[in-house]
Protein backbone atom coordinates (compact mmCIF):
# COMPACT_ATOMS: atom_id res chain seq x y z
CA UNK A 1 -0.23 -7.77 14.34
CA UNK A 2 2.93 -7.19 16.55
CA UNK A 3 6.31 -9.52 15.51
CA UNK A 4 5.56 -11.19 19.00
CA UNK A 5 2.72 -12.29 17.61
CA UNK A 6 3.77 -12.96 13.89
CA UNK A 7 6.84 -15.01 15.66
CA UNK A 8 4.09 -17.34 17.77
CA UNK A 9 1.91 -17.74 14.79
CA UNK A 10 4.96 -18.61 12.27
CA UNK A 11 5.64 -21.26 15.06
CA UNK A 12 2.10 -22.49 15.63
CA UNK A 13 1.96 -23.07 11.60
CA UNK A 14 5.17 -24.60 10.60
CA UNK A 15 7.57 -25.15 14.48
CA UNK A 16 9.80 -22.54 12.73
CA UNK A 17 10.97 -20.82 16.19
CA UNK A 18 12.17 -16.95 15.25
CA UNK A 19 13.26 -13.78 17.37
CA UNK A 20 11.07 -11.01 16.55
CA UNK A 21 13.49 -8.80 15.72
CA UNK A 22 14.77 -11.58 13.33
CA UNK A 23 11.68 -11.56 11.58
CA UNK A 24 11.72 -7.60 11.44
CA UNK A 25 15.35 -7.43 10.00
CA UNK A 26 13.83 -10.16 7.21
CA UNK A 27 10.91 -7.75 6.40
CA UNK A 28 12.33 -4.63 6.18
CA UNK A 29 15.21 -6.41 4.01
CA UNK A 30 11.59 -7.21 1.76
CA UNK A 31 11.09 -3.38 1.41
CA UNK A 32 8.30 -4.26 3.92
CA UNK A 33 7.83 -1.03 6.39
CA UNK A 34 5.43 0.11 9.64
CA UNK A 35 4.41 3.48 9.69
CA UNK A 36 1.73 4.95 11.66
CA UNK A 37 -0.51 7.06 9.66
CA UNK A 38 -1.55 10.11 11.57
CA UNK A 39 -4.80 11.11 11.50
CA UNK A 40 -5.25 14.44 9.12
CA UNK A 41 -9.05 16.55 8.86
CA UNK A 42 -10.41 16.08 5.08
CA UNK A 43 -9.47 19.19 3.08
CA UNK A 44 -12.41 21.76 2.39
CA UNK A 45 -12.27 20.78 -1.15
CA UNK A 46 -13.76 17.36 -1.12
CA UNK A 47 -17.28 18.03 -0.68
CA UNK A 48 -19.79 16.33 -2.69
């Protein structure tokens, strides 16, 4: 979910209008972070 979309469904629930970036700031201040996971090949190890 992108914060436009968190920001339209935070209105839709409760009329609380917020700035995306308002809502990221907020998050982040939560310890809440984004980062995209890159995609890595399964070691050789790991086979069954």
């Amino acid at each position: 979910m992108t914060m436009p979309e968190l920001a339209g469904a935070l209105a839709d629930a409760t009329g609380v209008q917020a700035h995306p970036d308002a809502i990221g700031r907020f998050l982040r201040k939560l310890g809440f972070t984004y980062k995209k996971s890159r995609w890595s090949q399964p070691s050789g190890g790991a086979h069954g």
